[in-house]
PDB file of N, CA and C in Angstrom:
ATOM      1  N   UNK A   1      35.760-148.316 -19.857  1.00  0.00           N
ATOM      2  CA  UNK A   1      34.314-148.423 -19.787  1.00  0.00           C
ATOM      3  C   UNK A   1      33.892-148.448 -18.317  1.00  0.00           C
ATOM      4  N   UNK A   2      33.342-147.855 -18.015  1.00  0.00           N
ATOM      5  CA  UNK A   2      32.173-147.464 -16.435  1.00  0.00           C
ATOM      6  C   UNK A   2      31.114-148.792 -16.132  1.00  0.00           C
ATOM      7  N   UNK A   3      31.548-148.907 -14.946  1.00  0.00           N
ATOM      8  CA  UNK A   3      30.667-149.882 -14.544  1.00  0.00           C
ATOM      9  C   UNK A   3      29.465-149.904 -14.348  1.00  0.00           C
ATOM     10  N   UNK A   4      28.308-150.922 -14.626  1.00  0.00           N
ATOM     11  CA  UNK A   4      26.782-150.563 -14.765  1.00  0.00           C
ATOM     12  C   UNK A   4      26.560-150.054 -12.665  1.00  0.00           C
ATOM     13  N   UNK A   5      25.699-148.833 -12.785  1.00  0.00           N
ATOM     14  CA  UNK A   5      25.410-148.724 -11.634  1.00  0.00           C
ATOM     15  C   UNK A   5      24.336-150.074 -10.570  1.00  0.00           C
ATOM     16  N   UNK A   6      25.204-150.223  -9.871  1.00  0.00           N
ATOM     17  CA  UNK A   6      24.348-151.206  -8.940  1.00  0.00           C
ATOM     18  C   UNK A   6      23.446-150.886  -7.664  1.00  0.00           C
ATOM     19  N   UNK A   7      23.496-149.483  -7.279  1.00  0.00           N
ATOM     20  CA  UNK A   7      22.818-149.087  -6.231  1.00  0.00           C
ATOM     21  C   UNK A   7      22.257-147.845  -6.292  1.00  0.00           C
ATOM     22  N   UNK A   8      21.688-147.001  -5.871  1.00  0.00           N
ATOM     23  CA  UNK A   8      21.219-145.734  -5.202  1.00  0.00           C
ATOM     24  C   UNK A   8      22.196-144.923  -4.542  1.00  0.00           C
ATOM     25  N   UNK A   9      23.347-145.215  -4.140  1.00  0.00           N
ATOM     26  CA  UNK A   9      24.202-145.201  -3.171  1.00  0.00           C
ATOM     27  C   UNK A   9      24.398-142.939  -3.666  1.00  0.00           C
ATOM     28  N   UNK A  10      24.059-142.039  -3.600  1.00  0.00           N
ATOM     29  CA  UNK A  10      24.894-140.805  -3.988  1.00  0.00           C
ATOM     30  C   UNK A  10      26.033-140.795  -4.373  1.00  0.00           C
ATOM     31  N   UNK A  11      26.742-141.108  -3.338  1.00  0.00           N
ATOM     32  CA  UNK A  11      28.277-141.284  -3.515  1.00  0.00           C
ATOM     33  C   UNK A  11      28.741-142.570  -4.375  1.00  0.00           C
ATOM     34  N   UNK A  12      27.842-143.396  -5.033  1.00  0.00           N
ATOM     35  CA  UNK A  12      28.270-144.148  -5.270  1.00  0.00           C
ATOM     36  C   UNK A  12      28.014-143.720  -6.875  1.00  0.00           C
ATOM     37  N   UNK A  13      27.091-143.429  -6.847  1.00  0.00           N
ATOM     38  CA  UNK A  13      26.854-142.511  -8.342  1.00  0.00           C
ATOM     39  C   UNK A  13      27.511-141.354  -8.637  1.00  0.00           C
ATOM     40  N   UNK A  14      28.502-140.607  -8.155  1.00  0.00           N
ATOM     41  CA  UNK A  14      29.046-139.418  -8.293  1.00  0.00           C
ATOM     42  C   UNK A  14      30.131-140.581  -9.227  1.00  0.00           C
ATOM     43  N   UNK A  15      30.544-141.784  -9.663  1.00  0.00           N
ATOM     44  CA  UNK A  15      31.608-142.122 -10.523  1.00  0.00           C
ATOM     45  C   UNK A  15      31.096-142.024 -11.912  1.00  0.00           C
ATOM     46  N   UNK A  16      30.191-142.127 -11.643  1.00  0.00           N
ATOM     47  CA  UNK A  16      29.668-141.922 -13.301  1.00  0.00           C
ATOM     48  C   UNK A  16      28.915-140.795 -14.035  1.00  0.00           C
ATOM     49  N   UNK A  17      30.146-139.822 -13.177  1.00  0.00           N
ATOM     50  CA  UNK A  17      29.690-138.377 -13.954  1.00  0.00           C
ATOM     51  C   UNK A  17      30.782-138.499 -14.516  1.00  0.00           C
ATOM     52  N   UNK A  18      30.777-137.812 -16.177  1.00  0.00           N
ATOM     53  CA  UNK A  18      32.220-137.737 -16.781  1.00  0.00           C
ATOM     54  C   UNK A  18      32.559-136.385 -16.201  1.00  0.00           C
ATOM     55  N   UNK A  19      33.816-136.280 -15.354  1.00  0.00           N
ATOM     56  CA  UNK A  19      34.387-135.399 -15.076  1.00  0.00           C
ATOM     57  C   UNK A  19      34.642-134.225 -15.687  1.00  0.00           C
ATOM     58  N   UNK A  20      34.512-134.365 -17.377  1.00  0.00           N
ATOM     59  CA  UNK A  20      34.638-133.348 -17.975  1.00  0.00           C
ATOM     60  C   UNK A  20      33.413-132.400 -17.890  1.00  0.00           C
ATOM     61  N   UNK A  21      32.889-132.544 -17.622  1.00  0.00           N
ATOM     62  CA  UNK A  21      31.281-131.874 -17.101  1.00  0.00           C
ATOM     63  C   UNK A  21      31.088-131.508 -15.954  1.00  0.00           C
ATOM     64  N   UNK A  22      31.769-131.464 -15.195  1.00  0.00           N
ATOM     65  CA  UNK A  22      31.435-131.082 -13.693  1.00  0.00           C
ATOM     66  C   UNK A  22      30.872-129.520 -13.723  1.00  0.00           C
ATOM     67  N   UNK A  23      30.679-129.049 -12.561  1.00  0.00           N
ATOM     68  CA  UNK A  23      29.521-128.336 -12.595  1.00  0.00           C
ATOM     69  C   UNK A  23      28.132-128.173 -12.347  1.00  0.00           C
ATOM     70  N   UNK A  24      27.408-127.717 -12.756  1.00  0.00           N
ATOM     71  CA  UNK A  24      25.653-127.275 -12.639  1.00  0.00           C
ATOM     72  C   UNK A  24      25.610-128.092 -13.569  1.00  0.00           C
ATOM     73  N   UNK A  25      24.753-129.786 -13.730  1.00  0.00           N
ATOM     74  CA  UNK A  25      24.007-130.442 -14.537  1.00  0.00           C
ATOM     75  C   UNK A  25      22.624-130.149 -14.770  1.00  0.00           C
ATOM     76  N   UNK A  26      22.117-130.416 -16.132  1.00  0.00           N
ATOM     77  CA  UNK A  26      20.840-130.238 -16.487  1.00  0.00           C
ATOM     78  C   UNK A  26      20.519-131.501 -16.337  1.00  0.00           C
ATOM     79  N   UNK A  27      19.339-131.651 -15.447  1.00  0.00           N
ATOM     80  CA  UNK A  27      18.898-133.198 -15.619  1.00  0.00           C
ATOM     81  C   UNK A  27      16.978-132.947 -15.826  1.00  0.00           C
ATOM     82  N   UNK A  28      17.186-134.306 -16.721  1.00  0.00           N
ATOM     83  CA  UNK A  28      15.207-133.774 -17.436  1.00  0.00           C
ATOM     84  C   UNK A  28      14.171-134.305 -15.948  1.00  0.00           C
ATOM     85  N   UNK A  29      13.071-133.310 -16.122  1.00  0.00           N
ATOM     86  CA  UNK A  29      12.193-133.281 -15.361  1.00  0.00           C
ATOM     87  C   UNK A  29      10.986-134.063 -15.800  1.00  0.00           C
ATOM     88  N   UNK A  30      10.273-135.003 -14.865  1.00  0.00           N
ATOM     89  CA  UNK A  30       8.972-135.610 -15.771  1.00  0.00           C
ATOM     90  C   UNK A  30       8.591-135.694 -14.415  1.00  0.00           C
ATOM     91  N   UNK A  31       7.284-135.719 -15.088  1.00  0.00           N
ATOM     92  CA  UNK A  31       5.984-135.977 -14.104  1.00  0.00           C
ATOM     93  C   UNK A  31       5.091-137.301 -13.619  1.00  0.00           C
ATOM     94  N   UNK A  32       5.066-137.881 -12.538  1.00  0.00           N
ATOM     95  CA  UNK A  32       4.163-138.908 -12.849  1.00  0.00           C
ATOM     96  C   UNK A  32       3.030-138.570 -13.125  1.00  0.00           C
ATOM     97  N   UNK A  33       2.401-137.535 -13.319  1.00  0.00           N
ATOM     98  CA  UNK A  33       1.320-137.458 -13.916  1.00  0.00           C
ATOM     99  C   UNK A  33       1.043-137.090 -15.355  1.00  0.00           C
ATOM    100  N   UNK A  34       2.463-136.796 -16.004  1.00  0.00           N
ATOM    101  CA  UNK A  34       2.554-136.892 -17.417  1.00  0.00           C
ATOM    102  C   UNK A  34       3.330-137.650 -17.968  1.00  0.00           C
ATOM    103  N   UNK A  35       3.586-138.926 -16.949  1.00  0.00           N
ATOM    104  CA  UNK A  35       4.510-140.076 -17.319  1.00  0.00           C
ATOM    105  C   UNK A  35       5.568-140.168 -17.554  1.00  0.00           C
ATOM    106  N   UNK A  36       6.204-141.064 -16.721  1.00  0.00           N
ATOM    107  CA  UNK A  36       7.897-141.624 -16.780  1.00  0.00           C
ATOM    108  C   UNK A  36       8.283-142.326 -18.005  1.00  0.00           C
ATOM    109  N   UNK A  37       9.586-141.717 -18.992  1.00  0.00           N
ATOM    110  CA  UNK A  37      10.247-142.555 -19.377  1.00  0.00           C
ATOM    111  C   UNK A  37      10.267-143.625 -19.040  1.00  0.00           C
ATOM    112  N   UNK A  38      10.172-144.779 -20.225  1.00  0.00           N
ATOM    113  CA  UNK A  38      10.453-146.412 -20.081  1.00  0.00           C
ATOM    114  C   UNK A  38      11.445-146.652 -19.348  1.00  0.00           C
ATOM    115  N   UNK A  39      11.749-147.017 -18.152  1.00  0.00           N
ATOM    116  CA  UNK A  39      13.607-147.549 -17.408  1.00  0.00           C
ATOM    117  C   UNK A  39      14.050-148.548 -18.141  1.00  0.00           C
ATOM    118  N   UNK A  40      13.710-149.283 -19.181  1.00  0.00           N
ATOM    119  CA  UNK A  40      14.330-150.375 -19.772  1.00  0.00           C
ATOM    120  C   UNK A  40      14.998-149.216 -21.218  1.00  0.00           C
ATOM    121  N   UNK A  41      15.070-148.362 -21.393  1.00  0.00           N
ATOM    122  CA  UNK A  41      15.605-147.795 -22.337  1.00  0.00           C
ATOM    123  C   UNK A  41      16.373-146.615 -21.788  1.00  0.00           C
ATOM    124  N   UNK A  42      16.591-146.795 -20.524  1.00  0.00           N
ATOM    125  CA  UNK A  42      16.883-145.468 -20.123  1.00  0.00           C
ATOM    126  C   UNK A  42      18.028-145.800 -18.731  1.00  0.00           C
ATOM    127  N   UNK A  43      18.857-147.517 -18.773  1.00  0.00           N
ATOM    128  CA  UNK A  43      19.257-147.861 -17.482  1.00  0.00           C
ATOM    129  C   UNK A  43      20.154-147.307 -17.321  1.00  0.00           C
ATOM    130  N   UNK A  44      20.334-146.887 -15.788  1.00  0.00           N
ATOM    131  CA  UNK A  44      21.844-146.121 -15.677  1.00  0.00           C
ATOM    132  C   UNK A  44      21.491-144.398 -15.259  1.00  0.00           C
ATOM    133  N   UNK A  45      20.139-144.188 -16.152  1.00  0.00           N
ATOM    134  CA  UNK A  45      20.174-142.422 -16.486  1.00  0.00           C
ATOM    135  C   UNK A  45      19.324-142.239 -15.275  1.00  0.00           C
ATOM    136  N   UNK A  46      19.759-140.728 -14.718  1.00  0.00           N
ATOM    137  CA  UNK A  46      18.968-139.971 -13.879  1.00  0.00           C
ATOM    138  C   UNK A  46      17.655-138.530 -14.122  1.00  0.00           C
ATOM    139  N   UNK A  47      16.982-138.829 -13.516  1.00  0.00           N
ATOM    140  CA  UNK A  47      16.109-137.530 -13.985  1.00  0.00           C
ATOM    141  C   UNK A  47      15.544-137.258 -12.398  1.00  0.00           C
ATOM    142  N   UNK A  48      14.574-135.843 -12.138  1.00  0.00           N
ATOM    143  CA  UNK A  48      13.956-135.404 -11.359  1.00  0.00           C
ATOM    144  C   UNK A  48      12.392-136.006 -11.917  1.00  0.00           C
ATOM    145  N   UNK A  49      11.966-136.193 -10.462  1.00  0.00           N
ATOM    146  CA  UNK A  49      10.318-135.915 -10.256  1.00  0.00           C
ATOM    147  C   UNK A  49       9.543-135.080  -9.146  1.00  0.00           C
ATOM    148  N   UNK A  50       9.329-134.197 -10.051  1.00  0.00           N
ATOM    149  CA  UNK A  50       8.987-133.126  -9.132  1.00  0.00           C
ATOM    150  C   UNK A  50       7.052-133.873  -8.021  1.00  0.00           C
ATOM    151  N   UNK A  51       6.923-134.361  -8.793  1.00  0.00           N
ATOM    152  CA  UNK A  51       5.380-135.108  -7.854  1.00  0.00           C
ATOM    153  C   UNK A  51       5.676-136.530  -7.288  1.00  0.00           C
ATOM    154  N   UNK A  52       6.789-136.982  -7.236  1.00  0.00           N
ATOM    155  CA  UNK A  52       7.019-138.011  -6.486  1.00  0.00           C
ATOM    156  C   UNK A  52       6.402-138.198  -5.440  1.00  0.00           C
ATOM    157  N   UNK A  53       5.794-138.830  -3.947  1.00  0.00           N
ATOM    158  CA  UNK A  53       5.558-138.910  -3.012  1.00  0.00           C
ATOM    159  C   UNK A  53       6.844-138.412  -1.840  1.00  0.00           C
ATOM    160  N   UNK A  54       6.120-137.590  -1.176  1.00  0.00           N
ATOM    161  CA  UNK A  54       7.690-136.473  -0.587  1.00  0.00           C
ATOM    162  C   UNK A  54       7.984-135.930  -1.078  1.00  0.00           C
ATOM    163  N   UNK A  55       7.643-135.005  -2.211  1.00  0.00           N
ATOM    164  CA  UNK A  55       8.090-134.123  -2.426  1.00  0.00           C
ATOM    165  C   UNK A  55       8.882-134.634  -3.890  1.00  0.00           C
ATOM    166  N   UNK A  56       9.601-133.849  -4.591  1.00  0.00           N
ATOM    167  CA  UNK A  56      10.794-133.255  -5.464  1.00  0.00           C
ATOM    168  C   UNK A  56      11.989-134.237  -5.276  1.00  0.00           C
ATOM    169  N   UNK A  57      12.277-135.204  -6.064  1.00  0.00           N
ATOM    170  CA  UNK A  57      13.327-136.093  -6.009  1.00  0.00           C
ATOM    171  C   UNK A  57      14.085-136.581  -7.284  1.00  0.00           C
ATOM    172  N   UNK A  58      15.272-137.328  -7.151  1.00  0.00           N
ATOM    173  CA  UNK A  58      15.956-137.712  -8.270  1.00  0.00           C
ATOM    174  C   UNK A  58      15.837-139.633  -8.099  1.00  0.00           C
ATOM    175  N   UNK A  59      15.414-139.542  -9.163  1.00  0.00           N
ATOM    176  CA  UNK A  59      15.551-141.311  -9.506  1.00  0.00           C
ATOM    177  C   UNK A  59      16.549-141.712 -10.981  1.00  0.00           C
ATOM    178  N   UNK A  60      16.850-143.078 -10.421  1.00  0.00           N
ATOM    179  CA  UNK A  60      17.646-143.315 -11.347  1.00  0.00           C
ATOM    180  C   UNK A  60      17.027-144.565 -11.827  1.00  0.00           C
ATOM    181  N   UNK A  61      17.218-145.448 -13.518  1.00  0.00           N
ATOM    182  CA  UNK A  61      16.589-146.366 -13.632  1.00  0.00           C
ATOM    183  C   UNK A  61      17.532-147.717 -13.373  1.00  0.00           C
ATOM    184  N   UNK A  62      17.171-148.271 -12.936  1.00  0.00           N
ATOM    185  CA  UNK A  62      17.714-150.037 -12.831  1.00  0.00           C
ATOM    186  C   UNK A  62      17.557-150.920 -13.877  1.00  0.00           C
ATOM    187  N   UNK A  63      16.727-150.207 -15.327  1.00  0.00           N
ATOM    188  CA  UNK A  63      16.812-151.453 -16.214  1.00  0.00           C
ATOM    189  C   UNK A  63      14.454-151.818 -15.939  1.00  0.00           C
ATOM    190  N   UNK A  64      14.564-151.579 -15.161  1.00  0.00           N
ATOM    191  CA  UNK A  64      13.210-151.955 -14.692  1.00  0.00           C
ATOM    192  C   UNK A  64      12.139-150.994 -14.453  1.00  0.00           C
ATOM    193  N   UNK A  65      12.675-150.270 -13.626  1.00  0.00           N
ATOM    194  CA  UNK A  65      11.844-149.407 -12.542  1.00  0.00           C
ATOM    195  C   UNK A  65      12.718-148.242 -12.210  1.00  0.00           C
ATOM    196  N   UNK A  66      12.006-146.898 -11.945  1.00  0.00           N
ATOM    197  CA  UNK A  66      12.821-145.678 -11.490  1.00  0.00           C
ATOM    198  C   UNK A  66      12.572-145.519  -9.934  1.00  0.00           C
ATOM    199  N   UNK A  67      13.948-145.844  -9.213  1.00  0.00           N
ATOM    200  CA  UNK A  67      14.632-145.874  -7.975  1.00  0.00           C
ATOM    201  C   UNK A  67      14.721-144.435  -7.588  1.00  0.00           C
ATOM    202  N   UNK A  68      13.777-143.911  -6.439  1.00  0.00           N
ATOM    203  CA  UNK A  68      14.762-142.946  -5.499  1.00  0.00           C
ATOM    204  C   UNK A  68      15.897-143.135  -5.412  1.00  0.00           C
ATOM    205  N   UNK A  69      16.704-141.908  -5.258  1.00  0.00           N
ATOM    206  CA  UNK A  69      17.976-141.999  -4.851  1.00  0.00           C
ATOM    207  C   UNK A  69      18.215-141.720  -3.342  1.00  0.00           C
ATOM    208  N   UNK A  70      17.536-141.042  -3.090  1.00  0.00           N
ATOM    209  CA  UNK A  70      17.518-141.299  -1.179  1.00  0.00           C
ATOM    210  C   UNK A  70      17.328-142.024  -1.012  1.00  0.00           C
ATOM    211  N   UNK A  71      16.361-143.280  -0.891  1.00  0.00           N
ATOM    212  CA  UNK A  71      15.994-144.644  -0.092  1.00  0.00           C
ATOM    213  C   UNK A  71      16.311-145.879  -1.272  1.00  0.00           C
ATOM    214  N   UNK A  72      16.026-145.959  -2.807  1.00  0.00           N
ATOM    215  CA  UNK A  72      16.301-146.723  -3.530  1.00  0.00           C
ATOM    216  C   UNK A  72      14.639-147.364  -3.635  1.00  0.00           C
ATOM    217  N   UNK A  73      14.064-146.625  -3.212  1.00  0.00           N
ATOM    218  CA  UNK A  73      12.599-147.352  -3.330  1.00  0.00           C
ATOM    219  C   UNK A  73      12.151-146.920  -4.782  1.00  0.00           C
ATOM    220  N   UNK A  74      11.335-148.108  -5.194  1.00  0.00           N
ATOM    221  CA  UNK A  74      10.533-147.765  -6.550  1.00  0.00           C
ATOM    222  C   UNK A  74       9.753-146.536  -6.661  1.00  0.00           C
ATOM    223  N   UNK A  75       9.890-145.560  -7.364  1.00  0.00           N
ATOM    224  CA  UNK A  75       9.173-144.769  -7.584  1.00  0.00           C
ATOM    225  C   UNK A  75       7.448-145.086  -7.635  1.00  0.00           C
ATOM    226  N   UNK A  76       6.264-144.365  -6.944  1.00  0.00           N
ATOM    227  CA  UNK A  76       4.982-144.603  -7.184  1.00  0.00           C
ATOM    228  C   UNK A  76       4.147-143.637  -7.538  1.00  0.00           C
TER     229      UNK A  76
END
């Protein structure tokens, strides 16, 4: 069993890809302007936001809130 992710870290999240999948991932796209998945149902998982502030980014959820993965800041 895989350990719950504790950071933002890239490299620290590349362990919890199942290896058998490597490759070109599909990861789902949402909008904050057509609303984020709940992070309390979704901890652990990654998606894109293409209207994030800065541009086009990947967040991951903490259980709470969806984290940039560049800085680890709350998504707004």
């Amino acid at each position: 069993m895989k350990a719950r992710l504790v950071n933002n870290d890239p490299l620290d999240i590349t362990q919890y890809i199942d290896r058998k999948d490597e490759g070109p991932q599909r990861v789902g796209t949402y909008t904050l302007a057509g609303g984020l998945p709940n992070p309390a149902e979704f901890l652990d998982h990654i998606i894109i936001i293409p209207d994030e502030t800065g541009g086009r980014t990947l967040a991951t959820s903490d259980g709470s809130n969806w984290k940039r993965v560049k800085d680890g800041a709350t998504v707004s």
